[in-house]
Protein backbone atom coordinates (compact mmCIF):
# COMPACT_ATOMS: atom_id res chain seq x y z
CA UNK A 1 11.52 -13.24 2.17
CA UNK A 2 14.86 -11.85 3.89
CA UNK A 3 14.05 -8.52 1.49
CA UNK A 4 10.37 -8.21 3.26
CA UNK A 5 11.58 -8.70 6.82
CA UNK A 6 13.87 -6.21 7.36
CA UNK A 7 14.67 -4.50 10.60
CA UNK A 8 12.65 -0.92 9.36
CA UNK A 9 9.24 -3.65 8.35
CA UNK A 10 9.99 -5.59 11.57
CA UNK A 11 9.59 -2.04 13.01
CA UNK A 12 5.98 -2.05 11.50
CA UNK A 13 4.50 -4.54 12.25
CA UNK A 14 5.57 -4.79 15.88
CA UNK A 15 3.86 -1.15 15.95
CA UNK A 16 0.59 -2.73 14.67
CA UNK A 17 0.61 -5.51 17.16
CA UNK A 18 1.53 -3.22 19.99
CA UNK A 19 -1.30 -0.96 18.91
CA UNK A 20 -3.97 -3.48 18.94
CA UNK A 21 -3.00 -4.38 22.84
CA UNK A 22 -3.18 -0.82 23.38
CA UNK A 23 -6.26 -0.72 22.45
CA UNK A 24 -6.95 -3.84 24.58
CA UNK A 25 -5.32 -1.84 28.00
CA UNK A 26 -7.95 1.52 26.68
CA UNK A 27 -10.64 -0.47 27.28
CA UNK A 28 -9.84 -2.18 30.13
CA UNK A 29 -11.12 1.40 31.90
CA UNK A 30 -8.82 0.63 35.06
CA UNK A 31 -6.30 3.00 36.63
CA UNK A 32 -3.15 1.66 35.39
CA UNK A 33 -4.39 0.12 32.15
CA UNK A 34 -5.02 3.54 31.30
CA UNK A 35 -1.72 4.96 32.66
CA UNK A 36 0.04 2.38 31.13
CA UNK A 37 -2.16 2.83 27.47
CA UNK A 38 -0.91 6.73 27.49
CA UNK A 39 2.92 5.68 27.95
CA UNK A 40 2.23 2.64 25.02
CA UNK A 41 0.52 5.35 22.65
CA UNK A 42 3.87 7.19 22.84
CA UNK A 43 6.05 4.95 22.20
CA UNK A 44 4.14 3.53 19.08
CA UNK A 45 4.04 7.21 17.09
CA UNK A 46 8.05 7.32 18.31
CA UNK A 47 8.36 4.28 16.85
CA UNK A 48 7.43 5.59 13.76
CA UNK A 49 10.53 7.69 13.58
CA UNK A 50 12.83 4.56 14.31
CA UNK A 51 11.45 2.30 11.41
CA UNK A 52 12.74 5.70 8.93
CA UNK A 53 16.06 6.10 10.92
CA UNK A 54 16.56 2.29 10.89
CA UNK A 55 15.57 2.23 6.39
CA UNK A 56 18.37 5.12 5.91
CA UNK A 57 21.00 3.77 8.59
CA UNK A 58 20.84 0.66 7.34
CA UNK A 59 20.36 1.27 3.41
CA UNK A 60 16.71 -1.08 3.36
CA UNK A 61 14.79 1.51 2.19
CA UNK A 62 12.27 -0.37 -0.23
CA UNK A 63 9.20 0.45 -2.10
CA UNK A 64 7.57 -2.31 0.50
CA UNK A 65 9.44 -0.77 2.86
CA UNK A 66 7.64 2.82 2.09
CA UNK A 67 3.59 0.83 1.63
CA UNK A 68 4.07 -1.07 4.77
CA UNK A 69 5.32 2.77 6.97
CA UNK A 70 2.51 4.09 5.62
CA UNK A 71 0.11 1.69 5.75
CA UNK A 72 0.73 1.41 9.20
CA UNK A 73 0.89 5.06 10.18
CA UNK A 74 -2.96 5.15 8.55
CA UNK A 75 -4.23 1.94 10.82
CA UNK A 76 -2.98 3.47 14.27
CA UNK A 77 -3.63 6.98 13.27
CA UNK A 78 -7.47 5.59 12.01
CA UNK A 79 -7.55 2.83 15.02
CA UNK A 80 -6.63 5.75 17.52
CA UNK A 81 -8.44 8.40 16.71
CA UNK A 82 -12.38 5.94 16.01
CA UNK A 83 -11.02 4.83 19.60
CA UNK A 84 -10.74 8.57 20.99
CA UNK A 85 -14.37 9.59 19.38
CA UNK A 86 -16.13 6.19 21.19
CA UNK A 87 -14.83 7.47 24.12
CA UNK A 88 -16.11 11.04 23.94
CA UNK A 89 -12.78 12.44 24.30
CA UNK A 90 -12.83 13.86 20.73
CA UNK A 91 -15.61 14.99 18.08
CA UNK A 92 -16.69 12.65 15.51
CA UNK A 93 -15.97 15.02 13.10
CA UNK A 94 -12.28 14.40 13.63
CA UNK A 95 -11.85 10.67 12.74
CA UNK A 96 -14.34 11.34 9.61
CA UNK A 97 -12.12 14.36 8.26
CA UNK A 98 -8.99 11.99 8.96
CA UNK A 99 -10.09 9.21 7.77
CA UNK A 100 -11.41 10.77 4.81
CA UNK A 101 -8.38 12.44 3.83
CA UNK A 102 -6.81 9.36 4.45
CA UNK A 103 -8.42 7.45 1.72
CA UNK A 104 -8.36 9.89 -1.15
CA UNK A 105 -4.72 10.68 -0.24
CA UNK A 106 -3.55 6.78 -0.18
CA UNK A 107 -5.59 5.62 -3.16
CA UNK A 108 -4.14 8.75 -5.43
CA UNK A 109 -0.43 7.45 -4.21
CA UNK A 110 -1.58 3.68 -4.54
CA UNK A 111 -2.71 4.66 -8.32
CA UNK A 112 0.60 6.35 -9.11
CA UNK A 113 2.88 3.39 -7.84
CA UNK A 114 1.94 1.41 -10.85
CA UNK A 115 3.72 4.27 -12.90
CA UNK A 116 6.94 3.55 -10.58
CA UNK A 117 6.33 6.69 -8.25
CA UNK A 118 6.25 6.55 -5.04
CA UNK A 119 5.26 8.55 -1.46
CA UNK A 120 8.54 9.79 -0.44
CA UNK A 121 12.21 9.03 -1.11
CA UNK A 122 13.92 9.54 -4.97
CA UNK A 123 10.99 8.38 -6.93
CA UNK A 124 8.37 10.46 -4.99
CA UNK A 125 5.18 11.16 -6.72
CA UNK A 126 5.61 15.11 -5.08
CA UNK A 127 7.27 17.68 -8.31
CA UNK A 128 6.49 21.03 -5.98
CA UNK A 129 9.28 21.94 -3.13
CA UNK A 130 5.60 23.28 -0.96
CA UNK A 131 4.64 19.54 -1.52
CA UNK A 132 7.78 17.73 -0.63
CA UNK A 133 8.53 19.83 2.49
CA UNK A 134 4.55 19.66 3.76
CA UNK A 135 4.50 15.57 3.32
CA UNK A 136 8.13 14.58 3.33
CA UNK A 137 10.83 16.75 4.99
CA UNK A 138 11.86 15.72 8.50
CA UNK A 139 11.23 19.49 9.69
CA UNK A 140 7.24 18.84 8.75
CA UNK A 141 7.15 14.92 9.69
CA UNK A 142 8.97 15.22 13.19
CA UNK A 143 6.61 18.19 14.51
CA UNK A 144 3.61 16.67 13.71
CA UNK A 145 4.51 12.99 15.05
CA UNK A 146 5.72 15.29 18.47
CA UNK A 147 2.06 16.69 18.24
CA UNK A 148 0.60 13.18 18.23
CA UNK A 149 2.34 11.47 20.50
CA UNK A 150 1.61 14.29 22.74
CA UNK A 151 -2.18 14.71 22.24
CA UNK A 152 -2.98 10.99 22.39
CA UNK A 153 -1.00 10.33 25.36
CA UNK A 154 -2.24 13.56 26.96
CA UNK A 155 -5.91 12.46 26.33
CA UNK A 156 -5.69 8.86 27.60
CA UNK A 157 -3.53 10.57 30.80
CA UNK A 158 -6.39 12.51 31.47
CA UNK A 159 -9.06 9.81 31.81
CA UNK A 160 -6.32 8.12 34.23
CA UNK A 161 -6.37 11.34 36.23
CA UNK A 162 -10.33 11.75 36.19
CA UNK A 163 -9.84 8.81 38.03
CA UNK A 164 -7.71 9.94 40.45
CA UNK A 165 -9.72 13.16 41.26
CA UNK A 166 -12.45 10.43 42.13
CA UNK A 167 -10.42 8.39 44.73
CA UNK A 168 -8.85 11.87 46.58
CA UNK A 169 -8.56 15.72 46.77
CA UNK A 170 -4.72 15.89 45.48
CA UNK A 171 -5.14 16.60 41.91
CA UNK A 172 -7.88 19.61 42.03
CA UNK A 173 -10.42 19.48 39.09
CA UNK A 174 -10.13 22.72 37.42
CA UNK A 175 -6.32 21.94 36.74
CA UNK A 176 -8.04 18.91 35.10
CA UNK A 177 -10.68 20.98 32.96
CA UNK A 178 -7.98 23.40 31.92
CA UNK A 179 -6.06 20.14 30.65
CA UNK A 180 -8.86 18.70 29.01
CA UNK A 181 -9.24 22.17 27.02
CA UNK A 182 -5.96 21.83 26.21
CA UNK A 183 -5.97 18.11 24.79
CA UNK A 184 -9.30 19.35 23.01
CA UNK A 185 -7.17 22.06 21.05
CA UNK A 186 -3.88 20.06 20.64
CA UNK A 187 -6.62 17.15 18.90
CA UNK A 188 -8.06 19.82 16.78
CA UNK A 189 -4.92 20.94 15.67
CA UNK A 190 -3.42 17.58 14.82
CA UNK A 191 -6.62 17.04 12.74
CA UNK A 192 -5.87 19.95 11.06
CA UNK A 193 -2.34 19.45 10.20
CA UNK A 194 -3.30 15.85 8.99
CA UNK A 195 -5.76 17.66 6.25
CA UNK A 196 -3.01 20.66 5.80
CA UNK A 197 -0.53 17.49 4.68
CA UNK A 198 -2.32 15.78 2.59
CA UNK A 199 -4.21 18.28 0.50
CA UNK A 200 -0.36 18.63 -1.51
CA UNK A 201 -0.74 15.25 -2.14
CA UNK A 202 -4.43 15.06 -3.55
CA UNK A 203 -3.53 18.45 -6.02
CA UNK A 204 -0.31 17.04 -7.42
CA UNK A 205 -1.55 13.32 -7.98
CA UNK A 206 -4.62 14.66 -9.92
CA UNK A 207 -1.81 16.38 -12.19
CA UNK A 208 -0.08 13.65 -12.47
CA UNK A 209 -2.64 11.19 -12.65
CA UNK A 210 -3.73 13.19 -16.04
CA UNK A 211 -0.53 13.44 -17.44
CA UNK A 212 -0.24 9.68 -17.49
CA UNK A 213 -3.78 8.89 -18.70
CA UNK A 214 -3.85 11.25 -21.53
CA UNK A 215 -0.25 10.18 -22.39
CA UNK A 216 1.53 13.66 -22.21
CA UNK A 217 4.36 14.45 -20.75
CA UNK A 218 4.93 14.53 -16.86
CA UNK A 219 6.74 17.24 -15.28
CA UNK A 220 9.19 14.75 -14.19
CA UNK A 221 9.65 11.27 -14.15
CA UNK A 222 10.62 8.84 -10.76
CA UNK A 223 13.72 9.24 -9.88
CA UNK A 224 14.76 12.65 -11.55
């Protein structure tokens, strides 16, 4: 039990329970719900990067450890982006590529954990350095959790400020189109990276996958 709640899976779930009352404040539709939903949105993708920083600073990385992170990156990611498209602020097209990708990416990794590999970390399922630095390496993770962070926030800030525009003449609405352009781009793009990331991962666990079944040799094994 102690080995399942550790401080990086505390990290987790309190990022799944903050994400379901953010989408509570969403639709609320008031000024300040929605003020308050794009500062919440933030902090749950940061927290992302603390649950990691708190697994290597304190030496609880687990294989748990690595399910739960990404288990929970794929409900807020799914969550936030069904919850962006039923409010017109996004095209359907983008939750249905996500969410897609997001199934044929986790059940390839959830099929090569019974061989012992796993996501990221020593025993990583990835063999190619393209593969490894697209899905795991901090200078590919960190940018596109930035981009997130910013794009949902900026979205949900937006229908905050449409509000504004409503109640008075100091925000001026073409400063508001040109940011809704904006948020429409940085959304495309994040959907785009999301694919980019996980196409390494849908190529190399196919290899893999048919190493194992036909009972050749693997180009590596976990852990080497």
């Amino acid at each position: 039990m102690l080995r399942i709640l550790t401080w990086p899976n505390r990290v987790t779930i309190t990022r799944i329970g903050l994400l379901f009352f953010l989408v509570v404040l969403i639709y609320y539709e008031t000024l300040w719900a929605r003020i308050l939903a794009s500062g919440l949105v933030v902090l749950v993708i940061v927290m992302d990067w603390l649950d990691g920083f708190l697994a290597r600073k304190l030496h609880e990385s687990t294989v748990l450890g690595s399910v739960l992170d990404i288990a929970g990156d794929r409900i807020i990611e799914s969550v936030l982006w069904i919850v962006l498209a039923d409010l017109n602020l996004v095209p359907v097209w983008i939750p249905i590529v996500v969410i897609s990708r997001t199934i044929l990416t986790d059940s390839i990794r959830g099929y090569t954990l019974r061989f012992g590999y796993t996501a990221f970390g020593k025993k990583t399922m990835m063999t190619s350095k393209l593969g490894k630095f697209l899905t795991g390496s901090p200078f590919m993770r960190t940018p596109y959790a930035i981009l997130k962070a910013f794009t949902f926030g900026l979205l949900l800030l937006l229908t905050a400020m449409d509000k504004i525009v409503m109640r008075s003449s100091i925000i001026q609405q073409a400063w508001i189109d040109v940011a809704w352009e904006i948020g429409y781009w940085m959304a495309v793009t994040t959907a785009l990276m999301c694919l980019v990331r996980g196409i390494p991962v849908i190529i190399e666990g196919i290899v893999l996958i048919h190493y194992k079944e036909s009972g050749s040799e693997t180009p590596d094994t976990p852990g080497h």
